[in-house]
C-alpha atoms as a PDB file:
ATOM      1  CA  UNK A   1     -66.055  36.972  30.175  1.00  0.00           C
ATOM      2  CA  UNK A   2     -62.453  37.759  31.717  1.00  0.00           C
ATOM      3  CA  UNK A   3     -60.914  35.187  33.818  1.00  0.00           C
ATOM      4  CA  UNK A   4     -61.525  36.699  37.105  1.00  0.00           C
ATOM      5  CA  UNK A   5     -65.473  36.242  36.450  1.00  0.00           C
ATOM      6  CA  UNK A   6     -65.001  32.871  35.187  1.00  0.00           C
ATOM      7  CA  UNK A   7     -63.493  31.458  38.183  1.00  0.00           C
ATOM      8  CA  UNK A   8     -65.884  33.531  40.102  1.00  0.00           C
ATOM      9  CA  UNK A   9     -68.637  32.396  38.244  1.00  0.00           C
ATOM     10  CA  UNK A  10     -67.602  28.238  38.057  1.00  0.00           C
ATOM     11  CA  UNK A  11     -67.106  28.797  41.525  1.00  0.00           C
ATOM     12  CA  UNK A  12     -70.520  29.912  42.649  1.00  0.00           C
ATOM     13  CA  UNK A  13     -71.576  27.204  40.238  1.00  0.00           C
ATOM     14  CA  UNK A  14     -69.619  24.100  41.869  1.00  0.00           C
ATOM     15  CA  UNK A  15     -68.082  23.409  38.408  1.00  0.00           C
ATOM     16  CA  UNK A  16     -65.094  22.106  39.949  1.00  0.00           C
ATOM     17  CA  UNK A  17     -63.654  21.229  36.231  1.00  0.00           C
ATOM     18  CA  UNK A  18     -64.310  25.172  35.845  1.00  0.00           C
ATOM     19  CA  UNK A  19     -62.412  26.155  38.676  1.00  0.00           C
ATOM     20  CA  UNK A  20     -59.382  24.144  38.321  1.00  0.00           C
ATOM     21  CA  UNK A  21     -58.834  24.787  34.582  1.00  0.00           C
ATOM     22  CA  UNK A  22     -59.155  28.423  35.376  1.00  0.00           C
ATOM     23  CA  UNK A  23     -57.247  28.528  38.193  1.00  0.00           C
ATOM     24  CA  UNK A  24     -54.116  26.459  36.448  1.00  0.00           C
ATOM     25  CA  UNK A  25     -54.519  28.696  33.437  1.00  0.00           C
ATOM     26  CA  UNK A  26     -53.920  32.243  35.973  1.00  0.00           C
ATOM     27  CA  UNK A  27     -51.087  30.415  37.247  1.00  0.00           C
ATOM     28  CA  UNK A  28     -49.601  29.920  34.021  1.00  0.00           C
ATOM     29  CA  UNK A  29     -50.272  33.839  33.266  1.00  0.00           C
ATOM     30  CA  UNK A  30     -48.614  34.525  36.666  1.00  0.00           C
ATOM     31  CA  UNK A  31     -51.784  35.258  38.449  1.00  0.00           C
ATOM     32  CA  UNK A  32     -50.732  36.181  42.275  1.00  0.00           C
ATOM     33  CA  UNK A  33     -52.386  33.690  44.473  1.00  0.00           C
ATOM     34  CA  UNK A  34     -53.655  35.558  46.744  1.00  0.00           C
ATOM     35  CA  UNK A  35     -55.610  37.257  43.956  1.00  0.00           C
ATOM     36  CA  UNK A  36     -56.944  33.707  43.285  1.00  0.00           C
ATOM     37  CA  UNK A  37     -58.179  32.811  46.377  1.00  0.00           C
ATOM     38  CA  UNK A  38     -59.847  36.080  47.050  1.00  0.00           C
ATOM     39  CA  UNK A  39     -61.896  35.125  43.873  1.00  0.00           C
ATOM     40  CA  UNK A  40     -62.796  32.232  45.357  1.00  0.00           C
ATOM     41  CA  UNK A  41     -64.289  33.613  48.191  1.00  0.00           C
ATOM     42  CA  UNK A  42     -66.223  35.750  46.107  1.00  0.00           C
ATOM     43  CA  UNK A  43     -67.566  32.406  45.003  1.00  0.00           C
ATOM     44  CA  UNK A  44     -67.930  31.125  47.923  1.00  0.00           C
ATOM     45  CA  UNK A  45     -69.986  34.365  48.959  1.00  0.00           C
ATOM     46  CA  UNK A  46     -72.356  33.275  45.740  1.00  0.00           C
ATOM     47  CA  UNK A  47     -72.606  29.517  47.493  1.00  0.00           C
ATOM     48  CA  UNK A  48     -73.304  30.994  51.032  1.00  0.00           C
ATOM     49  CA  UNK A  49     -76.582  33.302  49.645  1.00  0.00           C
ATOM     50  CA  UNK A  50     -77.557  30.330  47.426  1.00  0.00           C
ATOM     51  CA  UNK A  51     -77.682  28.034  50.704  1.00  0.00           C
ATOM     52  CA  UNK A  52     -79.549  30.610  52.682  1.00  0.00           C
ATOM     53  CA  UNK A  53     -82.134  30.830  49.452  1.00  0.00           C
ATOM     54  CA  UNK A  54     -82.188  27.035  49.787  1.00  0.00           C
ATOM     55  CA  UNK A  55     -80.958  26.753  45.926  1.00  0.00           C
ATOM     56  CA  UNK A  56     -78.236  24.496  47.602  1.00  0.00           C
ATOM     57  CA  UNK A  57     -78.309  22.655  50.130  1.00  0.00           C
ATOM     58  CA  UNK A  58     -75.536  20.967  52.934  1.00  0.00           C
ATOM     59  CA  UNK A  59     -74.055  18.999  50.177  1.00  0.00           C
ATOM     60  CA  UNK A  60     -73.547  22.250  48.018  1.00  0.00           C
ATOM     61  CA  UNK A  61     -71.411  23.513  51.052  1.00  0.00           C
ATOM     62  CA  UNK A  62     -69.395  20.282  51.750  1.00  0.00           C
ATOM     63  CA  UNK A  63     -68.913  19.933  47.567  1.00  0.00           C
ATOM     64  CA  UNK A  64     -67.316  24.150  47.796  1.00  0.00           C
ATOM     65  CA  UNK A  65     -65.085  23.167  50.607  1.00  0.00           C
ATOM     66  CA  UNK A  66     -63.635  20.259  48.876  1.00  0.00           C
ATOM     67  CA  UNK A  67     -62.623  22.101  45.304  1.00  0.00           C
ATOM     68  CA  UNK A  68     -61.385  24.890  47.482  1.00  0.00           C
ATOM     69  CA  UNK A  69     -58.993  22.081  49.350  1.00  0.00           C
ATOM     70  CA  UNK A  70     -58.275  21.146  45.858  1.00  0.00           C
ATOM     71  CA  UNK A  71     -57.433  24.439  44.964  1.00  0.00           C
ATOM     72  CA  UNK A  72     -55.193  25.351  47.671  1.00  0.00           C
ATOM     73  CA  UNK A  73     -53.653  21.830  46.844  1.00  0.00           C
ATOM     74  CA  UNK A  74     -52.605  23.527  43.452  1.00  0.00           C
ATOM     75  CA  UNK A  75     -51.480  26.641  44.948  1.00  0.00           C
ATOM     76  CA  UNK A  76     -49.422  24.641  47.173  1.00  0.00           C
ATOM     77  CA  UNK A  77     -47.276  23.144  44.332  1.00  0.00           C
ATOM     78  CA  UNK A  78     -46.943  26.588  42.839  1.00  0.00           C
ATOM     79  CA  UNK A  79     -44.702  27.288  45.792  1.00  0.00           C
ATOM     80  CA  UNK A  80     -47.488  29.801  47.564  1.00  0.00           C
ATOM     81  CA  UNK A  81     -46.972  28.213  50.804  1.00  0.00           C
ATOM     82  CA  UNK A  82     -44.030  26.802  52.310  1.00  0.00           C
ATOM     83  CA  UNK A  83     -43.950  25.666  55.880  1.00  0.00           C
ATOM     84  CA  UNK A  84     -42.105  27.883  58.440  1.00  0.00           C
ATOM     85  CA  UNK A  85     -39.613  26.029  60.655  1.00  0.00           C
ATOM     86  CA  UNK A  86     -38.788  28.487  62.751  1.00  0.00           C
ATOM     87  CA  UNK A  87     -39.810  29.138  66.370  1.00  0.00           C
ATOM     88  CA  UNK A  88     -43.190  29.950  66.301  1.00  0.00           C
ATOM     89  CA  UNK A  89     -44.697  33.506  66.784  1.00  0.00           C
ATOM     90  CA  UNK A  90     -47.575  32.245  69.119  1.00  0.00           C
ATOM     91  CA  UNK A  91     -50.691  29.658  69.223  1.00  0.00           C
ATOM     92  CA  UNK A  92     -53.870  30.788  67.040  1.00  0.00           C
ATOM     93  CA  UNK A  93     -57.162  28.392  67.120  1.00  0.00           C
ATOM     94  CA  UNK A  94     -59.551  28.190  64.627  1.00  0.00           C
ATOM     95  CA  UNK A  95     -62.629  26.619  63.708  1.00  0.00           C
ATOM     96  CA  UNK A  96     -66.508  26.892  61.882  1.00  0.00           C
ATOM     97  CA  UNK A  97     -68.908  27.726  64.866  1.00  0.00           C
ATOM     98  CA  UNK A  98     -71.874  25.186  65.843  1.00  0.00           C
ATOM     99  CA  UNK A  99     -74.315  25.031  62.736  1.00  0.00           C
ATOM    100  CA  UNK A 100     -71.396  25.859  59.755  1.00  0.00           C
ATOM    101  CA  UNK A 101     -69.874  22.662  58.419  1.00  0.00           C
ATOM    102  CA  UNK A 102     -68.049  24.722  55.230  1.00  0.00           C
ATOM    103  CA  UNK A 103     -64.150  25.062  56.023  1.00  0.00           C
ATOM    104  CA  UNK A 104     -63.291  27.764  52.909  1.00  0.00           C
ATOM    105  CA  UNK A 105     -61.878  31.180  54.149  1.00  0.00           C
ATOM    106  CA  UNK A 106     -60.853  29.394  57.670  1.00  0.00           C
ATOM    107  CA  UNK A 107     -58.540  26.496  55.945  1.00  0.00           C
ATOM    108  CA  UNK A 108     -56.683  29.730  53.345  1.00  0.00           C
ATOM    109  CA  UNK A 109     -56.229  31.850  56.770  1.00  0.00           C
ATOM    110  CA  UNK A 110     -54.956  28.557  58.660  1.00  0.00           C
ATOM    111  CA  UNK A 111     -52.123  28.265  55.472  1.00  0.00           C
ATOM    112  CA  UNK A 112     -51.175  31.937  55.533  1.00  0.00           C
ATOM    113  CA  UNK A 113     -51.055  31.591  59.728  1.00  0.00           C
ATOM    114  CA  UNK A 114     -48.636  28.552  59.211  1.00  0.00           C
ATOM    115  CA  UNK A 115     -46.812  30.472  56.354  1.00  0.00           C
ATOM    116  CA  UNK A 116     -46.333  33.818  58.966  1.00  0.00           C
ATOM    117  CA  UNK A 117     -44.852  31.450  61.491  1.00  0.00           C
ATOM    118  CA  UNK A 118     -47.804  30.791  64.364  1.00  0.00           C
ATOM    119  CA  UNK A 119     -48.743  27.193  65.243  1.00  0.00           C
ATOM    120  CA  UNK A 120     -52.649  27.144  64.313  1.00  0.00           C
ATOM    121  CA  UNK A 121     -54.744  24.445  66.089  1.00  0.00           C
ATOM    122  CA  UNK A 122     -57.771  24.115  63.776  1.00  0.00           C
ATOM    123  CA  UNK A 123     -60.763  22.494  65.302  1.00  0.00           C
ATOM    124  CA  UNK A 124     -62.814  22.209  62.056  1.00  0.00           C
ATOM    125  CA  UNK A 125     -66.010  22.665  61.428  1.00  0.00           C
ATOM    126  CA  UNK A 126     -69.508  22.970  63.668  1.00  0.00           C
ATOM    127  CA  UNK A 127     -67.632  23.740  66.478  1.00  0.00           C
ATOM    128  CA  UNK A 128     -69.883  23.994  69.625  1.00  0.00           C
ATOM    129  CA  UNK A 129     -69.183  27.262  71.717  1.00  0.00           C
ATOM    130  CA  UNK A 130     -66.912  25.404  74.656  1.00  0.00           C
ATOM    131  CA  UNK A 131     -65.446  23.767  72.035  1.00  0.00           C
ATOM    132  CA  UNK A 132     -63.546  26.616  71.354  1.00  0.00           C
ATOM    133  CA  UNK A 133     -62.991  27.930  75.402  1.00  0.00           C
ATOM    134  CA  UNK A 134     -61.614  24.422  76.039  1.00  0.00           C
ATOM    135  CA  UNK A 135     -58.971  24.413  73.503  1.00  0.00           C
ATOM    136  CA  UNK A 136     -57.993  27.353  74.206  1.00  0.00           C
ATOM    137  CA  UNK A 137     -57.438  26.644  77.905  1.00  0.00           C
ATOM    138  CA  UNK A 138     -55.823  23.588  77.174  1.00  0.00           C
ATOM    139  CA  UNK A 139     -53.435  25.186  74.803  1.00  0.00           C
ATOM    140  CA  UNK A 140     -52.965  28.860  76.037  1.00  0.00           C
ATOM    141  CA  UNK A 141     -53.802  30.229  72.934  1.00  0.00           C
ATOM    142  CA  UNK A 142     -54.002  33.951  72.611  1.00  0.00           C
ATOM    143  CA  UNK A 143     -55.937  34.089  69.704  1.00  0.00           C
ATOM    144  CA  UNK A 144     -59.430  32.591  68.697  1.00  0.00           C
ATOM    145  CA  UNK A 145     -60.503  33.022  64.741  1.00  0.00           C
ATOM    146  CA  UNK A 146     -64.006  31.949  64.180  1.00  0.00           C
ATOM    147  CA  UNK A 147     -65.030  31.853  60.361  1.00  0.00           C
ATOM    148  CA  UNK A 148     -68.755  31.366  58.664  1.00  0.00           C
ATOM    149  CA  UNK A 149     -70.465  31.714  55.693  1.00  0.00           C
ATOM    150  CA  UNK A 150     -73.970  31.272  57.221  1.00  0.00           C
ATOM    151  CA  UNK A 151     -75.961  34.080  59.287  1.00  0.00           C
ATOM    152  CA  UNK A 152     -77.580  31.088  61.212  1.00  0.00           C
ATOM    153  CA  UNK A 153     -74.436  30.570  63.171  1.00  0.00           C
ATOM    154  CA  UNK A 154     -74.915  34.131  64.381  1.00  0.00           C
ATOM    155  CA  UNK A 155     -76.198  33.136  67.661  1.00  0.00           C
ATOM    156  CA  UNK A 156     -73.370  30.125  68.347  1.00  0.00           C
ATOM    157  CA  UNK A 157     -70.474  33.329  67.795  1.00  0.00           C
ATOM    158  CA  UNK A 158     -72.092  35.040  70.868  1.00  0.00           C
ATOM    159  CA  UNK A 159     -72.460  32.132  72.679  1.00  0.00           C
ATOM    160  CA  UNK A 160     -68.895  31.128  72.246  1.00  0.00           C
ATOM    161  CA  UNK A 161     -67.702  34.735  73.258  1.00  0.00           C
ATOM    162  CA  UNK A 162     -70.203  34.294  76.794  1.00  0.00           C
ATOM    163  CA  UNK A 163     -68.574  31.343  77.105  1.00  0.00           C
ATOM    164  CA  UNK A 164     -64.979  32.605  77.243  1.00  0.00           C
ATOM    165  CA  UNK A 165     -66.511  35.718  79.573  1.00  0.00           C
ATOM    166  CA  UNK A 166     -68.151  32.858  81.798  1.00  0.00           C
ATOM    167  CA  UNK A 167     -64.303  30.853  82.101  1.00  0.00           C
ATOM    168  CA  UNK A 168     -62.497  34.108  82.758  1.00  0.00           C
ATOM    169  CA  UNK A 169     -60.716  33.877  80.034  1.00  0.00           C
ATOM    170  CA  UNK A 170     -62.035  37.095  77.789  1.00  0.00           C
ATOM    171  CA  UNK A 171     -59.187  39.374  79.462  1.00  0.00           C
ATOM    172  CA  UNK A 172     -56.458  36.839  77.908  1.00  0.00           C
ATOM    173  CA  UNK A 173     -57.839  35.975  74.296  1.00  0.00           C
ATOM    174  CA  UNK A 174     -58.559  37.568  71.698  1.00  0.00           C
ATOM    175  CA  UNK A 175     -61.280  36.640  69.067  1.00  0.00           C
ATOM    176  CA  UNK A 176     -61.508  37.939  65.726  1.00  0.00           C
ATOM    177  CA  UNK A 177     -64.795  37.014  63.212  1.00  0.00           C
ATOM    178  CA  UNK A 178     -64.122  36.074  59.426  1.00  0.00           C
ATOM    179  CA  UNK A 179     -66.441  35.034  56.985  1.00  0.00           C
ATOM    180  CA  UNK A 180     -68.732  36.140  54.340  1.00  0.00           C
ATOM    181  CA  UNK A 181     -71.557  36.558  56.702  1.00  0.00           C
ATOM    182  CA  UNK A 182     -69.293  38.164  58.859  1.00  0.00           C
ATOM    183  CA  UNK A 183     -69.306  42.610  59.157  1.00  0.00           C
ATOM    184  CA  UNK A 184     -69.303  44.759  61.395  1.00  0.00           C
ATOM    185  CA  UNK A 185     -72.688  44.761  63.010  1.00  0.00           C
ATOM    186  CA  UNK A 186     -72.059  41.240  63.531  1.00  0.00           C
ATOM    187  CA  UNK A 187     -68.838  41.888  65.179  1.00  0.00           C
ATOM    188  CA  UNK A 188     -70.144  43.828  67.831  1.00  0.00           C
ATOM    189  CA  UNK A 189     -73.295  41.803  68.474  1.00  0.00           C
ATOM    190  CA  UNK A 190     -71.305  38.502  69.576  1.00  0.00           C
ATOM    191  CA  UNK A 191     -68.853  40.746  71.384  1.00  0.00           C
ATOM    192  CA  UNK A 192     -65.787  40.069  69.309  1.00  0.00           C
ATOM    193  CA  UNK A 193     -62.515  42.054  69.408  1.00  0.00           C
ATOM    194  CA  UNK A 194     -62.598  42.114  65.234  1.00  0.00           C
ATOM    195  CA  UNK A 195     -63.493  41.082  61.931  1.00  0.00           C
ATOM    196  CA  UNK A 196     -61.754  40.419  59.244  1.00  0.00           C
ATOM    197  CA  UNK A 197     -62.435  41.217  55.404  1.00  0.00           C
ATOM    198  CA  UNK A 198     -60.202  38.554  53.953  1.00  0.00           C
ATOM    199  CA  UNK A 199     -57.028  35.954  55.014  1.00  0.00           C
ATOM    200  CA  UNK A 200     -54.533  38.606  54.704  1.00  0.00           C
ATOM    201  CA  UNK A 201     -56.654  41.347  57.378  1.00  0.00           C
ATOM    202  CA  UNK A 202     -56.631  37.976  59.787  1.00  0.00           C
ATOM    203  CA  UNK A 203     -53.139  37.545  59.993  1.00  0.00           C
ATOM    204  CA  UNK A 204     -52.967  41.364  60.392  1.00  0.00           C
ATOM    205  CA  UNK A 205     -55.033  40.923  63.476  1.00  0.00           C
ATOM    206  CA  UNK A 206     -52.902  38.381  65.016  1.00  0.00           C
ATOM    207  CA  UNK A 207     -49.549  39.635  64.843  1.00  0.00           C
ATOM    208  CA  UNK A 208     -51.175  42.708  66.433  1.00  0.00           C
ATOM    209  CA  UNK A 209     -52.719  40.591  68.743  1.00  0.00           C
ATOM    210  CA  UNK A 210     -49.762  38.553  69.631  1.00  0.00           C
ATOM    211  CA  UNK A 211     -47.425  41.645  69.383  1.00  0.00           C
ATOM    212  CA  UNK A 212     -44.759  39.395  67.460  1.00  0.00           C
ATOM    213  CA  UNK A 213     -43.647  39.080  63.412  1.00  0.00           C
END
């Protein structure tokens, strides 16, 4: 077994003495982070179809998000990201819509947001739909990113787009999907502008968004 399927694999198995150890040792081989973390979510994908099979359950999700923090917490020392103290580019909110309480993919895009140089307002997890229109009136964000891992939430991502149509406020914001129950199809049935594949496509789709790097 290479390295990338063992992190994979201890990932997908919440063997967060796995993960660590495997993720220090491709550090020490130079490993790019980004090519970490997209292994995690691979893990995380395994975690998310596990839940849905009911082989895990809530606590599975809350024990993935917490050796992902820890994980990002060693990427952080490697010098992966540094805070921008520049003027920032624009405001970006995200969250975990009503019914996801995992906080994976949304808390690496919420670093690499903060590393491009937007201010990112992250409203956490099991976010109700005017949860997310209120902040974003309140703040004058431009840009709503709405991550899950669950296909449950499906109906709470349309909801929250009716609920920005309903405020008038679907001309001026833009909301983008992420997640690894996230595609396409899904995309287009909650009336999203995009989705994304991975952190790096979401920044991508804001700086297009905002117009600004």
């Amino acid at each position: 077994m290479d390295m990338d399927e063992k992190l994979v694999r201890a990932m997908g198995d919440l063997d967060e003495e796995g993960v660590l150890s495997s993720v220090e040792a491709m550090l020490s081989a130079g490993t790019e982070p980004l090519h970490i973390v997209e292994l995690c979510r691979e893990g995380f994908e395994i975690v998310g179809k596990r839940y849905e099979t009911r082989e895990y359950f809530l606590s599975g999700l809350i024990i993935s998000d917490d050796i992902f923090e820890n994980v990002l917490g060693l990427l952080d020392r490697s010098g992966c990201f540094q805070a921008v103290e520049e003027e920032k580019l624009g405001k970006v909110i995200l969250g975990a819509p009503l019914g996801d309480v995992h906080d994976i993919g949304k808390g690496l895009v919420s670093q690499l947001l903060r590393y491009s140089g937007y201010e990112v307002i992250d409203l956490g997890v099991n976010v109700r739909p005017a949860g997310f229109v209120e902040a974003a009136a309140e703040s004058g964000a431009t840009v709503v990113g709405i991550s899950t891992l669950i296909t449950v939430a499906y109906e709470s991502l349309r909801e929250t787009v009716l609920g920005f149509q309903h405020e008038g406020l679907r001309e001026s914001v833009k909301i983008m999907l992420g997640g690894g129950a996230v595609s396409q199809r899904v995309c287009e049935y909650a009336g999203a502008d995009a989705w994304s594949r991975d952190a790096a496509d979401a920044v991508k789709f804001t700086k297009a968004f905002i117009g600004k790097e």
